[in-house]
Protein backbone atom coordinates (compact mmCIF):
# COMPACT_ATOMS: atom_id res chain seq x y z
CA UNK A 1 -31.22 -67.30 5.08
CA UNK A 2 -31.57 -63.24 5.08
CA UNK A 3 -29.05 -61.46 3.17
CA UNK A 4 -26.17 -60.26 4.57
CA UNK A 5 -26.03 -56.39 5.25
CA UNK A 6 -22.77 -54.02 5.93
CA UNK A 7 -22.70 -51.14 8.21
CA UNK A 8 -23.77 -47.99 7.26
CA UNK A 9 -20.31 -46.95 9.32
CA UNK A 10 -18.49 -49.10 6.64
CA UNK A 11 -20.10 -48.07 3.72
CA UNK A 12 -18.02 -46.36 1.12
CA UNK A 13 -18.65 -44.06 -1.79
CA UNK A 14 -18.67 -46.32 -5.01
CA UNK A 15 -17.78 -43.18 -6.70
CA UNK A 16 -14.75 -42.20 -5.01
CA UNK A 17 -10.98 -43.90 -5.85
CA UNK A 18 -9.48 -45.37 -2.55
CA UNK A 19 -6.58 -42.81 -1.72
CA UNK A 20 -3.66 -44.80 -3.30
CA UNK A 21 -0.43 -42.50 -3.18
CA UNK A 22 -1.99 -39.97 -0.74
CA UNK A 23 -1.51 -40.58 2.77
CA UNK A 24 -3.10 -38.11 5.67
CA UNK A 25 0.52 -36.03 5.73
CA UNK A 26 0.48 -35.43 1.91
CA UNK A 27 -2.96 -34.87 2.25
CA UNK A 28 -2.38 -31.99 4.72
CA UNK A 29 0.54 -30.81 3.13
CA UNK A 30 -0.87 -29.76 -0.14
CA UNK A 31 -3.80 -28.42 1.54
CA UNK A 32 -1.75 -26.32 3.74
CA UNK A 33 0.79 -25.10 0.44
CA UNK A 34 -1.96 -24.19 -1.58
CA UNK A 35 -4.04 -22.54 1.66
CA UNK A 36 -1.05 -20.17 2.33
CA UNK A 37 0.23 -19.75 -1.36
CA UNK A 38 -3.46 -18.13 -2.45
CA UNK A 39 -3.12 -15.37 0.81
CA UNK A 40 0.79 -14.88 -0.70
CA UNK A 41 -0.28 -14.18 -3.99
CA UNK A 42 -2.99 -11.60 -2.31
CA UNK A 43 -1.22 -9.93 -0.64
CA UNK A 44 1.63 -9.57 -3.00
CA UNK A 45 -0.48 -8.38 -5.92
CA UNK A 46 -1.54 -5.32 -3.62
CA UNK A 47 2.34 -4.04 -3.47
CA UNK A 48 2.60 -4.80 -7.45
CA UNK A 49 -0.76 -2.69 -8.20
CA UNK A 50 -0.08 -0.09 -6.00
CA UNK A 51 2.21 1.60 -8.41
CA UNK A 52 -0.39 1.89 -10.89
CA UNK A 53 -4.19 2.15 -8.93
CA UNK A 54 -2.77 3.80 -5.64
CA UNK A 55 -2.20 1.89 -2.28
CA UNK A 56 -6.36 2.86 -1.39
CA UNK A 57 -9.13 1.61 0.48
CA UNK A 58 -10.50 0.73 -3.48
CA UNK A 59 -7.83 -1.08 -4.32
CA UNK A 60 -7.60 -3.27 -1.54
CA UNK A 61 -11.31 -4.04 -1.72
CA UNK A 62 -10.39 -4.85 -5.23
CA UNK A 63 -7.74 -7.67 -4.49
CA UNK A 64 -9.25 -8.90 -1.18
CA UNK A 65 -12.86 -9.29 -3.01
CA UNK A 66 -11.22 -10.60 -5.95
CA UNK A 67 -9.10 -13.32 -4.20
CA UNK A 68 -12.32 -14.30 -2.11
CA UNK A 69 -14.13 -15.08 -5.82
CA UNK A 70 -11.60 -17.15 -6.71
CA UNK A 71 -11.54 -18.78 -3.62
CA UNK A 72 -15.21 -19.56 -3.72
CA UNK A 73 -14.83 -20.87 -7.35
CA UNK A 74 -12.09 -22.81 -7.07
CA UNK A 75 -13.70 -24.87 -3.90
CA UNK A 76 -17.30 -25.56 -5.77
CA UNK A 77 -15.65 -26.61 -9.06
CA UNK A 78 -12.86 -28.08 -7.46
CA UNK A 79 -15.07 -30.58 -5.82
CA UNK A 80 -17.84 -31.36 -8.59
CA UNK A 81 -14.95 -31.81 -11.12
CA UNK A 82 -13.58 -34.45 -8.46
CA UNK A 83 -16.69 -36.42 -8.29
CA UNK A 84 -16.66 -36.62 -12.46
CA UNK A 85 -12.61 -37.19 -12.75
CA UNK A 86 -10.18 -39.49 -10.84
CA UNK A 87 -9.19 -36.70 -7.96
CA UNK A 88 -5.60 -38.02 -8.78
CA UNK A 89 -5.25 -36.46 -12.43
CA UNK A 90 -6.42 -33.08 -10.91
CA UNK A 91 -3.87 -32.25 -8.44
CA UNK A 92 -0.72 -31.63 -10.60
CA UNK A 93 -2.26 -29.60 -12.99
CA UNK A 94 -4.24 -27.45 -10.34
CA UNK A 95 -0.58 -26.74 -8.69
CA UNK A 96 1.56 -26.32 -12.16
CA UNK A 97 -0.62 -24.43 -14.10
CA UNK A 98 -1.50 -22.21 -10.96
CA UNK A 99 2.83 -21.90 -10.43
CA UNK A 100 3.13 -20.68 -13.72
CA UNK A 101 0.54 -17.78 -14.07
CA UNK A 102 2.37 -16.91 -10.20
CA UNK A 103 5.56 -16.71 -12.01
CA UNK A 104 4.47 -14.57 -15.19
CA UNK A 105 2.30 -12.02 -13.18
CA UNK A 106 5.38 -9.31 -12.58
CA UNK A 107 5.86 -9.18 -16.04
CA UNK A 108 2.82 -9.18 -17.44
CA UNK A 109 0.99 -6.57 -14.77
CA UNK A 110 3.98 -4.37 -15.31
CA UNK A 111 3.80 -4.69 -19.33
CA UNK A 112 0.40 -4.02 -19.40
CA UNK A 113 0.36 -1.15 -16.77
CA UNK A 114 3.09 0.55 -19.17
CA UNK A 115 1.76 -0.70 -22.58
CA UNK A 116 -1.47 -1.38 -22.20
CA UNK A 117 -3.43 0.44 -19.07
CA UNK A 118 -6.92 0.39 -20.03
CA UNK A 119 -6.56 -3.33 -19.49
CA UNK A 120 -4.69 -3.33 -16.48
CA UNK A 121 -7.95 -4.04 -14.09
CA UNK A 122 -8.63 -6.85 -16.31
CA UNK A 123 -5.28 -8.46 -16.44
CA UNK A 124 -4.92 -8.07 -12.23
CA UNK A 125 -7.98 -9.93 -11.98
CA UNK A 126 -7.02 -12.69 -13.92
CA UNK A 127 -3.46 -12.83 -12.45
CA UNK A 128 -5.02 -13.24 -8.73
CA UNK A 129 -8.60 -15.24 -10.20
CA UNK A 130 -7.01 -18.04 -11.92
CA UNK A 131 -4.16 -19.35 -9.74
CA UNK A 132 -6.49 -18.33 -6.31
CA UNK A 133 -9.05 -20.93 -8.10
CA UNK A 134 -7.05 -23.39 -8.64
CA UNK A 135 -5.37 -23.46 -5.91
CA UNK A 136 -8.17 -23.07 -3.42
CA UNK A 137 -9.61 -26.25 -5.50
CA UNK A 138 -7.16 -28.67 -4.11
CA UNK A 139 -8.63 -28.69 -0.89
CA UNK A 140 -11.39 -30.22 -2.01
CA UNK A 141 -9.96 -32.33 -4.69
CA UNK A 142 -7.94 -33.95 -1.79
CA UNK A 143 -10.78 -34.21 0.89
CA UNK A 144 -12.42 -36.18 -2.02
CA UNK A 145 -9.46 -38.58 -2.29
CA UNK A 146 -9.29 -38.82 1.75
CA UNK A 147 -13.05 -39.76 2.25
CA UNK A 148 -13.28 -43.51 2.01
CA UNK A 149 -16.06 -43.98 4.83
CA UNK A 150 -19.44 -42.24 5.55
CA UNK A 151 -18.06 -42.95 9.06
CA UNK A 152 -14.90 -40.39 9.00
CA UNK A 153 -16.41 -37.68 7.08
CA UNK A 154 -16.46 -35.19 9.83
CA UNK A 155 -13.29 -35.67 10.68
CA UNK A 156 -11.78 -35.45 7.21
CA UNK A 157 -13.58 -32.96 6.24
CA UNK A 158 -13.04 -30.71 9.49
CA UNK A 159 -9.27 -31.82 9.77
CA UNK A 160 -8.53 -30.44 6.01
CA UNK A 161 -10.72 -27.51 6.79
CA UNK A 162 -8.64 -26.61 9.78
CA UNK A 163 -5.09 -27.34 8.14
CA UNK A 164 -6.33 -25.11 5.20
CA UNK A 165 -7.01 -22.04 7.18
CA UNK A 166 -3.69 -22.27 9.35
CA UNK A 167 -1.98 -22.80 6.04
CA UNK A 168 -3.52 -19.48 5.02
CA UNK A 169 -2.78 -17.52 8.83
CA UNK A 170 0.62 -18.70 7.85
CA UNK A 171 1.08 -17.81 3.97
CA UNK A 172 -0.60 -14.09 5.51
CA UNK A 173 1.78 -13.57 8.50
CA UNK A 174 4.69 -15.49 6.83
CA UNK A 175 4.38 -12.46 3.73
CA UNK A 176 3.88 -9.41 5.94
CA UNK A 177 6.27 -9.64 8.45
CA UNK A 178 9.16 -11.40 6.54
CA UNK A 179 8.85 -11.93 2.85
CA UNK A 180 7.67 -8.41 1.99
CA UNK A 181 10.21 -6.92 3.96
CA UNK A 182 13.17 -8.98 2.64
CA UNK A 183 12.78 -9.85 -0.64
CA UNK A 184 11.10 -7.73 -3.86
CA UNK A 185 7.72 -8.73 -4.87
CA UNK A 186 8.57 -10.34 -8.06
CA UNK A 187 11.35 -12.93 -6.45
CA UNK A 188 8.50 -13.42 -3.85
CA UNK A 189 6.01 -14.59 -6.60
CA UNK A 190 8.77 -16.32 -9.03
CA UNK A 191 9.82 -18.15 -6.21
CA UNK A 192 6.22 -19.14 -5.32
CA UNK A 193 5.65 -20.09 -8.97
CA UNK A 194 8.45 -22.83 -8.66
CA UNK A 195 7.56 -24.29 -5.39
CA UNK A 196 4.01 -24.87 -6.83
CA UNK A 197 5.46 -26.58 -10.32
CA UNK A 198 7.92 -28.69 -8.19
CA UNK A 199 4.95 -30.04 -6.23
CA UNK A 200 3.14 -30.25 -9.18
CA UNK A 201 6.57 -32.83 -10.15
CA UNK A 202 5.92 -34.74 -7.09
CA UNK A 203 2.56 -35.12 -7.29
CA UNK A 204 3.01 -36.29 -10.72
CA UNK A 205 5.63 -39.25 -10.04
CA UNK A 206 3.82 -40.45 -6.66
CA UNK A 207 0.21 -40.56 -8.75
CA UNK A 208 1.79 -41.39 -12.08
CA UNK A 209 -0.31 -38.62 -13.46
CA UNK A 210 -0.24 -36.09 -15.43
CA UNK A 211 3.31 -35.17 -17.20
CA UNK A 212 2.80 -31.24 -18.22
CA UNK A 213 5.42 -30.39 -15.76
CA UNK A 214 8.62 -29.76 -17.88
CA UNK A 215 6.65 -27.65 -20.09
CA UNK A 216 5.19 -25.21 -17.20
CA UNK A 217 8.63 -25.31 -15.75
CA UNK A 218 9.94 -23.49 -18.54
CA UNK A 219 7.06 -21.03 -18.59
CA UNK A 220 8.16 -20.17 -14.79
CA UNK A 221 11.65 -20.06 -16.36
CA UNK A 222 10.18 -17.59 -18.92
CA UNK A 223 8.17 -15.49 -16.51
CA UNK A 224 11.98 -15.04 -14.33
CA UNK A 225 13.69 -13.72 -17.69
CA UNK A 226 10.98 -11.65 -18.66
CA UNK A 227 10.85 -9.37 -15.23
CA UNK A 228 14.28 -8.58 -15.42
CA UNK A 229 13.61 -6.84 -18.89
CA UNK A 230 9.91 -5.90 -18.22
CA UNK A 231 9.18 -2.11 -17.16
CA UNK A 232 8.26 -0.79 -13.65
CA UNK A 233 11.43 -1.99 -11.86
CA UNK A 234 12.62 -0.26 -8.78
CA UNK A 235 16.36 0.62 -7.54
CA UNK A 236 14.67 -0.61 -4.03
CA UNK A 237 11.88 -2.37 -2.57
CA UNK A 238 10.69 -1.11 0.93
CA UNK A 239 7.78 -2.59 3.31
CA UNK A 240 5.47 -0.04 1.76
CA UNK A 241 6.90 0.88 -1.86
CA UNK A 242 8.40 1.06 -5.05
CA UNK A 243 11.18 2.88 -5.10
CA UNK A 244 14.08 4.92 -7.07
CA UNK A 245 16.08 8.31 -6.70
CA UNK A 246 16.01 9.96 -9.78
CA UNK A 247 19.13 12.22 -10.78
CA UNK A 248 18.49 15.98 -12.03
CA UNK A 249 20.53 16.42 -14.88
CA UNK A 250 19.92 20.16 -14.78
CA UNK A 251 20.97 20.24 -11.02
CA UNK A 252 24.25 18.15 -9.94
CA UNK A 253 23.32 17.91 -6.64
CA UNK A 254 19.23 17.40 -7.51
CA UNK A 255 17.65 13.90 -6.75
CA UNK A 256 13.96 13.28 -7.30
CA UNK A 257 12.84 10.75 -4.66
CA UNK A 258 10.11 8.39 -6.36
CA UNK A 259 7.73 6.34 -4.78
CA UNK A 260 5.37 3.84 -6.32
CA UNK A 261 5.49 5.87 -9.79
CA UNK A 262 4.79 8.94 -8.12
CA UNK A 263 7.49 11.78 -7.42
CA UNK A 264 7.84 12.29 -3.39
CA UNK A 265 10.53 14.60 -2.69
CA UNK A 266 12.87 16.24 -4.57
CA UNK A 267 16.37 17.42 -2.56
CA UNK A 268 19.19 19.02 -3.36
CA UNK A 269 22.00 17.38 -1.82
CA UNK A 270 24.35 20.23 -1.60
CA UNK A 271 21.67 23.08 -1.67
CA UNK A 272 19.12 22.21 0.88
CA UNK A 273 17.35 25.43 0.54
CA UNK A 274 16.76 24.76 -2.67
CA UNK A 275 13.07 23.83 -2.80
CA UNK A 276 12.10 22.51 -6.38
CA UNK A 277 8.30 21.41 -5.69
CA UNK A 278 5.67 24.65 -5.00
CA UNK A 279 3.81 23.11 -2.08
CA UNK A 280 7.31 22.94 -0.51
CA UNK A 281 7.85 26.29 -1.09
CA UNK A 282 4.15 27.13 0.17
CA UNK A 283 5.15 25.39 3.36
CA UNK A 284 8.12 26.90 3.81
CA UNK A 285 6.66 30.60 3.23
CA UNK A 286 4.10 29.91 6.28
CA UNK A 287 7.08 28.80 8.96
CA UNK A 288 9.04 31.83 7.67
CA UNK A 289 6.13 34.13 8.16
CA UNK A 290 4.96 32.63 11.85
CA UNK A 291 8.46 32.41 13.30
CA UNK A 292 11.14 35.15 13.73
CA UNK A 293 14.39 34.71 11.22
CA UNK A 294 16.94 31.98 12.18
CA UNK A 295 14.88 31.39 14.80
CA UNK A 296 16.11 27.64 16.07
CA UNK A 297 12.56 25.57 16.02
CA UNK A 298 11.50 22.34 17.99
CA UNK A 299 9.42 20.67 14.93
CA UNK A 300 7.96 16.99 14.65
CA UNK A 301 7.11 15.73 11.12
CA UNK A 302 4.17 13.62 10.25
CA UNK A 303 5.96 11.85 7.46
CA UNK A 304 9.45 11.86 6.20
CA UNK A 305 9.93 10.89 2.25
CA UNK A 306 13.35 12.89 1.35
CA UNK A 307 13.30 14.92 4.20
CA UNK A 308 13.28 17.70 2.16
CA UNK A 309 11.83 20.32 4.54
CA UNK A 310 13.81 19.57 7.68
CA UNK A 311 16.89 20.12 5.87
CA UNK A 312 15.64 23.55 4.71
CA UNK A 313 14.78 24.18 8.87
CA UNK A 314 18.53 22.91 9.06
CA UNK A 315 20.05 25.28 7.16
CA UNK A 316 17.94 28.39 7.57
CA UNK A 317 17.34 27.94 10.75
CA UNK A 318 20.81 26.74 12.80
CA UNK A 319 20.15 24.71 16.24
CA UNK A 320 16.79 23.42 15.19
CA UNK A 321 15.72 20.00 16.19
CA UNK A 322 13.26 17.98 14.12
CA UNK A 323 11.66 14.84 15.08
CA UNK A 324 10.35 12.94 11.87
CA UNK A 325 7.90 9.95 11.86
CA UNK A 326 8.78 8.14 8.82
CA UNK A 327 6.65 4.73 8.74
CA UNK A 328 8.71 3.18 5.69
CA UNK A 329 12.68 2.00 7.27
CA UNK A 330 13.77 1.35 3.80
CA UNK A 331 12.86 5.23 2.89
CA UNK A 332 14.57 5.91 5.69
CA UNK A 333 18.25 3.75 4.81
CA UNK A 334 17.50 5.96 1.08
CA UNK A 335 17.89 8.99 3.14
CA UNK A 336 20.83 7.70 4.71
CA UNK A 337 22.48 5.88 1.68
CA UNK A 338 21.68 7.72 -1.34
CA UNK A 339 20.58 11.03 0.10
CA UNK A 340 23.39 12.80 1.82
CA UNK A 341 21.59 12.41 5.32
CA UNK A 342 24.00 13.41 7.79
CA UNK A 343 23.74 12.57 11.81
CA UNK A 344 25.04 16.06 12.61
CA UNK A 345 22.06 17.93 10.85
CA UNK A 346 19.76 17.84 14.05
CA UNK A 347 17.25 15.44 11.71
CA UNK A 348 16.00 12.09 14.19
CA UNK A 349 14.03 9.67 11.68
CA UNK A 350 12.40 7.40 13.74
CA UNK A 351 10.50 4.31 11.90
CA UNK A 352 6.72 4.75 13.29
CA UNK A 353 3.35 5.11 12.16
CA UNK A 354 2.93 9.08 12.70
CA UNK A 355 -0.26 8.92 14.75
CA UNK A 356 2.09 6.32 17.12
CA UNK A 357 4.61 8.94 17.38
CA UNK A 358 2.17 11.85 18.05
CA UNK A 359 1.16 10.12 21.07
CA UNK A 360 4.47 9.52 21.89
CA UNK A 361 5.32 13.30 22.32
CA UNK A 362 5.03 14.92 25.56
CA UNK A 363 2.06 18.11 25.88
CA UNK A 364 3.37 21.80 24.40
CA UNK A 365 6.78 20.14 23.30
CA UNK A 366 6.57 21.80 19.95
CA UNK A 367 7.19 24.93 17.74
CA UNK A 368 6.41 23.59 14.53
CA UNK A 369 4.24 20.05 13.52
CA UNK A 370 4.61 19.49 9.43
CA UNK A 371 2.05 16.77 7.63
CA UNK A 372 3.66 15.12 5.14
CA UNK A 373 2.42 11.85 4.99
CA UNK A 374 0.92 10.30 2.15
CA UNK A 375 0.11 6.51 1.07
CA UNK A 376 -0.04 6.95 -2.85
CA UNK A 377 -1.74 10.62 -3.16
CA UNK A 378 -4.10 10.19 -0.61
CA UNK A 379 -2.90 11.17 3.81
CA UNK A 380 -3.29 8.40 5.79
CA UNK A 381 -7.26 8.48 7.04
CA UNK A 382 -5.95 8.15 10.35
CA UNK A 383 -3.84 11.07 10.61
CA UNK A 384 -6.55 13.59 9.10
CA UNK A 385 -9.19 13.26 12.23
CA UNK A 386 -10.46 15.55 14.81
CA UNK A 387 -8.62 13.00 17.30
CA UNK A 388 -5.61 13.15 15.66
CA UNK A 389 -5.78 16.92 15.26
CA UNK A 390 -6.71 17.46 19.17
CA UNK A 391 -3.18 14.96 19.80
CA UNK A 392 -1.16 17.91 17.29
CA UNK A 393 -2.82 20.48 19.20
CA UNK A 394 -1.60 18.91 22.34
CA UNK A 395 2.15 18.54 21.41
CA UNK A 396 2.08 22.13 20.23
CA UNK A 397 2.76 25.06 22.42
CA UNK A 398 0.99 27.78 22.84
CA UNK A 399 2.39 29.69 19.85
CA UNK A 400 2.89 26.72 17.43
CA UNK A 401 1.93 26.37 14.20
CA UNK A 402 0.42 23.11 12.28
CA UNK A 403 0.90 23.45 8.53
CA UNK A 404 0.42 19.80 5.95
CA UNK A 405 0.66 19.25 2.74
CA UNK A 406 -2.92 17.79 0.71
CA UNK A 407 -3.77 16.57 -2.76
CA UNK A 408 -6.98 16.56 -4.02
CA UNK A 409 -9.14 17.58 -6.93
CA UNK A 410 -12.41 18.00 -8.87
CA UNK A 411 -14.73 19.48 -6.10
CA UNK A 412 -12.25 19.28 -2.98
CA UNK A 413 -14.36 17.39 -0.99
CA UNK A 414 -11.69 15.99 1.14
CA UNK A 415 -9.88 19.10 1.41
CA UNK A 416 -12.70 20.80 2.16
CA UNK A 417 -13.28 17.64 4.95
CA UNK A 418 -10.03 18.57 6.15
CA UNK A 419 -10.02 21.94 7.05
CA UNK A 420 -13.52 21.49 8.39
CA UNK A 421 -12.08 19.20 10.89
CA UNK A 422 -9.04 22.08 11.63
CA UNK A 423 -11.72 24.59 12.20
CA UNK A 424 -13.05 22.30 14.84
CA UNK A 425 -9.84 22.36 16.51
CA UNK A 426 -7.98 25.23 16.24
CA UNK A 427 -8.89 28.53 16.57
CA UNK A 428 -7.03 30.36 13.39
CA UNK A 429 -7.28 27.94 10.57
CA UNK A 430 -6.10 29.05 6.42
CA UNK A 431 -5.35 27.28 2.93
CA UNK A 432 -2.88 28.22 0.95
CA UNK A 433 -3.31 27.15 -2.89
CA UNK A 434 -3.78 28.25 -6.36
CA UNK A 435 -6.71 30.40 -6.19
CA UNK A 436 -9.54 28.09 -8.32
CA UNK A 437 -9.45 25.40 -6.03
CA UNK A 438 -9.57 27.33 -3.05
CA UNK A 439 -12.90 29.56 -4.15
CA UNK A 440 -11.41 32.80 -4.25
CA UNK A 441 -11.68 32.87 -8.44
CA UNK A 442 -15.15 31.28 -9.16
CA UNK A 443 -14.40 31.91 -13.18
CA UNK A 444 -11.78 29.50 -13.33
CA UNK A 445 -12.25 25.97 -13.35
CA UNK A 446 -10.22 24.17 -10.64
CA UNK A 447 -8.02 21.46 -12.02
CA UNK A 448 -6.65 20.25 -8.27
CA UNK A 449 -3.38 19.36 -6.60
CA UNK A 450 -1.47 19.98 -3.86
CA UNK A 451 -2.91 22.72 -0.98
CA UNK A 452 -1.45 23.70 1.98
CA UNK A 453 -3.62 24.14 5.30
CA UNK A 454 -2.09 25.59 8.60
CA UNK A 455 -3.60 26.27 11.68
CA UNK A 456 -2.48 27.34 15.28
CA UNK A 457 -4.08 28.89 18.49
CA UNK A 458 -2.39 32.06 17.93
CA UNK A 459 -3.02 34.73 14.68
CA UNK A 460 -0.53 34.16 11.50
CA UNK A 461 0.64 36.51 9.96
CA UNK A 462 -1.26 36.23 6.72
CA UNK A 463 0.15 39.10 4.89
CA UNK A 464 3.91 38.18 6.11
CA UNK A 465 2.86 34.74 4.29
CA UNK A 466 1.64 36.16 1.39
CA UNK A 467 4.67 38.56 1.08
CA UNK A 468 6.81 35.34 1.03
CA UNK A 469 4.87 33.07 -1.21
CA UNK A 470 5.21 36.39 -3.91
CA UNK A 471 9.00 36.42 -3.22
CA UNK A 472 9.16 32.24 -4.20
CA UNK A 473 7.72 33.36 -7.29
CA UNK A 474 4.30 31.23 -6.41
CA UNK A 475 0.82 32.33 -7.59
CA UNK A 476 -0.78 30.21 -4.68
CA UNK A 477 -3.32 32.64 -2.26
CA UNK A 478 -4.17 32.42 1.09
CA UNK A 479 -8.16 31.89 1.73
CA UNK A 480 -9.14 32.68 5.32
CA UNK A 481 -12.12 33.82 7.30
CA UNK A 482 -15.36 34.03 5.51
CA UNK A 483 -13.49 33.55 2.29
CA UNK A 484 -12.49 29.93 4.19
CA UNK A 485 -15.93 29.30 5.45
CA UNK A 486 -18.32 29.69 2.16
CA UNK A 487 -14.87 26.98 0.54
CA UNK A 488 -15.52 24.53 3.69
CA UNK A 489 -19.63 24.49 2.91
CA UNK A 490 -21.29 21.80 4.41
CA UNK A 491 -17.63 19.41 4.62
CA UNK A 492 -18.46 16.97 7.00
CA UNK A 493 -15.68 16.60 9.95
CA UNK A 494 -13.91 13.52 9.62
CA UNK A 495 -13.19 11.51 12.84
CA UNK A 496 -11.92 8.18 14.01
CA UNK A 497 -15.50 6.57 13.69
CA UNK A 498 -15.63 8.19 10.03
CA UNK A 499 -13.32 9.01 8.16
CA UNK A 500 -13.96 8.25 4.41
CA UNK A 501 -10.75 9.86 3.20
CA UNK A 502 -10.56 7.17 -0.03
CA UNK A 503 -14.03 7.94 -1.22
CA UNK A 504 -13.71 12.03 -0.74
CA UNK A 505 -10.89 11.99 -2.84
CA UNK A 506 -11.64 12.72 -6.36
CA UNK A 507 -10.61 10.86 -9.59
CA UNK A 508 -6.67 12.20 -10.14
CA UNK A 509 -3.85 10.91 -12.45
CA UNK A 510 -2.14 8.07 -10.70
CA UNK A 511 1.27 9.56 -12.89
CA UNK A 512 0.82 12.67 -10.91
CA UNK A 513 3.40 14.29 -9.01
CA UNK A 514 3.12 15.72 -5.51
């Protein structure tokens, strides 16, 4: 009598425990949480850093190439640690443990940005590597407790796969278009802490399992009290920032606009002539010089913050109309709430990306275009290009002036980039700045900052300019013509197929002002 044989479609994996407890809905259900909570906690950790590294292309390289190592760890040890352990003792301690390092991150990257900076990189990466990892390890933790034939492991194995990455299109989408914008960062990631320990609870009485929940729920408990007392806090939370209005105690009507640690605008809400920041004053001195006095202007602005220069064109110039693109709506209600704006001052914010609104504009609409627009200290890489430079030229009449506001420092490689790329496209093209980091004193070493480029298809008048920077008390120059040229060098023009505004820039102080 031969022995009887089973079906290698029947066979099942002596080493793996049936799925008691864990039906193909649970199953999909914590591989979907965990999926989407690891993209949450990505994406979230970029808007609490930002205050501290800058909102750059570096730092989001950072997060995103940190989250994918923790991603890749988590899924190779989460599935050779399930073929040594019972699957079912792993779950609730992969989801706790990961909900309460969620929970404590606000507090702890915020203390140690304040107290302790030099180990702030560390920290971050810890914050996004450990709960990322153990999180993305339930995925295969509970594909090993859903394989129980050799005949459904394609199935399992590509049904799991698939719920895991719409779990993570939704935990992406789900933060950027409605979590971000309605709640601030910390309740996003306290609240994300808790869901993950009460599954954890679930887990724990369907599987009988582990029992370390009570404990981590009073760490998440712990990590809620501590952000309301740890530093860093804002009086709002916008799309894009971190944000307060500072009072001036020398100044009654003075409020210092701050964004992501770093000080915007500053406006004077019953003064708006007053301009307290130099490159404001710098600005200011060119559209004095190039336009006749009280002249009423048409002027677009590339960026809004406190709207600090169109209320100066307000009130020195009656009748003018300024169109500002201000990307952030929650700067915007600041203006509007805490900043005096008033309907009647002939300011329209609109909330748009400024490139979008550029395009938006019909041909020689335009006296005046003013770049303002900054994400941390760097411009936008998009609004610095030849392209976007030809679209201001376009919008411009024939007499109108361009004039923006830059930051940079050490050799000026992206300022130098910049009005490169303004040379290509206008015909009458100057910087405006303190006179080492513009070339014209080569025996003093430049320590960077804010410059001021303008540029226009008509002649400035430079000395009118200079005349007015003098009277504003400012001991910023003007470098033009060959003066300009031997600063530029060999800058490379930066252009929508290249544009490496992030990696120009050079190393600043992220405490900084503008």
């Amino acid at each position: 009598m031969s022995p009887v044989t089973k079906s290698s479609s029947s066979l099942v994996d002596e080493g793996t425990p049936r799925n008691d407890g864990l039906g193909p809905r649970a199953a999909a259900v914590l591989v979907f949480g965990s999926s989407a909570a690891v993209l949450v906690v990505e994406i979230v950790a970029l808007r609490l850093l930002a205050p501290y590294l800058g909102l750059t292309l570096e730092t989001s390289t950072m997060v995103i190439g940190i989250a994918l190592s923790a991603i890749a760890v988590g899924s190779w040890l989460g599935g050779r640690i399930a073929d040594q352990v019972d699957p079912r003792r792993l779950i609730g301690p992969s989801l706790g443990v990961s909900g309460a390092v969620v929970a404590l991150t606000p507090a702890v990257l915020r203390t140690t940005a304040e107290w302790a900076p030099a180990m702030l990189l560390l920290i971050a990466a810890l914050t996004i590597l450990v709960p990322g990892a153990l999180l993305s390890a339930v995925t295969p933790i509970v594909t090993k407790l859903r394989l129980t034939s050799l005949a459904e492991t394609g199935a399992v194995v590509g049904r799991l796969s698939g719920v895991g990455t719409v779990g993570a299109i939704v935990g992406t989408v789900l933060t950027g278009f409605v979590l971000v914008s309605r709640l601030p960062v910390s309740g996003i990631l306290i609240g994300l802490g808790t869901l993950l320990v009460v599954g954890a609870a679930l887990v724990e009485w369907r599987t009988r399992g582990w029992s370390g929940t009570p404990a981590l729920a009073l760490v998440v408990v712990a990590g809620g009290l501590a952000t309301t007392v740890a530093p860093g806090g804002c009086d709002t939370e916008t799309k894009y920032h971190c944000a307060r209005v500072v009072a001036d105690p020398d100044r009654d009507g003075g409020r210092t606009l701050v964004l992501d640690g770093l000080r915007h605008s500053y406006v004077d809400v019953d003064d708006p002539t007053f301009l307290e920041f130099e490159y404001v004053r710098a600005i200011a001195s060119v559209a004095d010089a190039a336009f006749p006095e009280r002249e009423p202007l048409v002027a677009h602005h590339l960026g809004g913050g406190g709207l600090t220069f169109p209320r100066y064109l307000a009130a020195t110039r009656p009748g003018t109309r300024s169109l500002v693109s201000e990307i952030d709506s929650g700067v915007v209600r600041i203006n509007r709430d805490q900043l005096g704006l008033r309907s009647e001052a002939g300011i329209d914010v609109r909330a748009e990306d400024g490139r979008l609104g550029l395009r938006r504009l019909d041909a020689d609409s335009r006296d005046l275009v003013v770049g303002d627009a900054f994400g941390g200290v760097s411009v936008p890489w998009h609004l610095t290009t030849v392209e976007a430079m030809t679209d201001v030229r376009r919008v411009l009449n024939e007499d109108g002036l361009y004039v923006a506001n830059l930051i940079d420092h050490g050799g000026m490689a992206f300022a130098r980039a910049e009005a490169a790329t303004l040379s290509e496209t206008f015909e009458h093209v100057a910087v405006v700045g303190e006179p080492a980091d513009i070339g014209l004193d080569p025996t003093a070493t430049s320590e960077g900052g804010n410059l001021v480029v303008l540029a226009s298809n008509r002649p400035v008048d430079l000395a009118a300019t200079q005349e007015a920077l003098d009277a504003r008390q400012t001991s910023w120059k003007i470098a033009t013509g060959d003066d300009l040229t031997s600063w530029i060098g060999d800058a490379q023009l930066l252009t929508d197929d290249y544009a490496p505004v992030d990696q120009l820039l050079q190393p600043y102080s992220p405490r900084s002002s503008q």
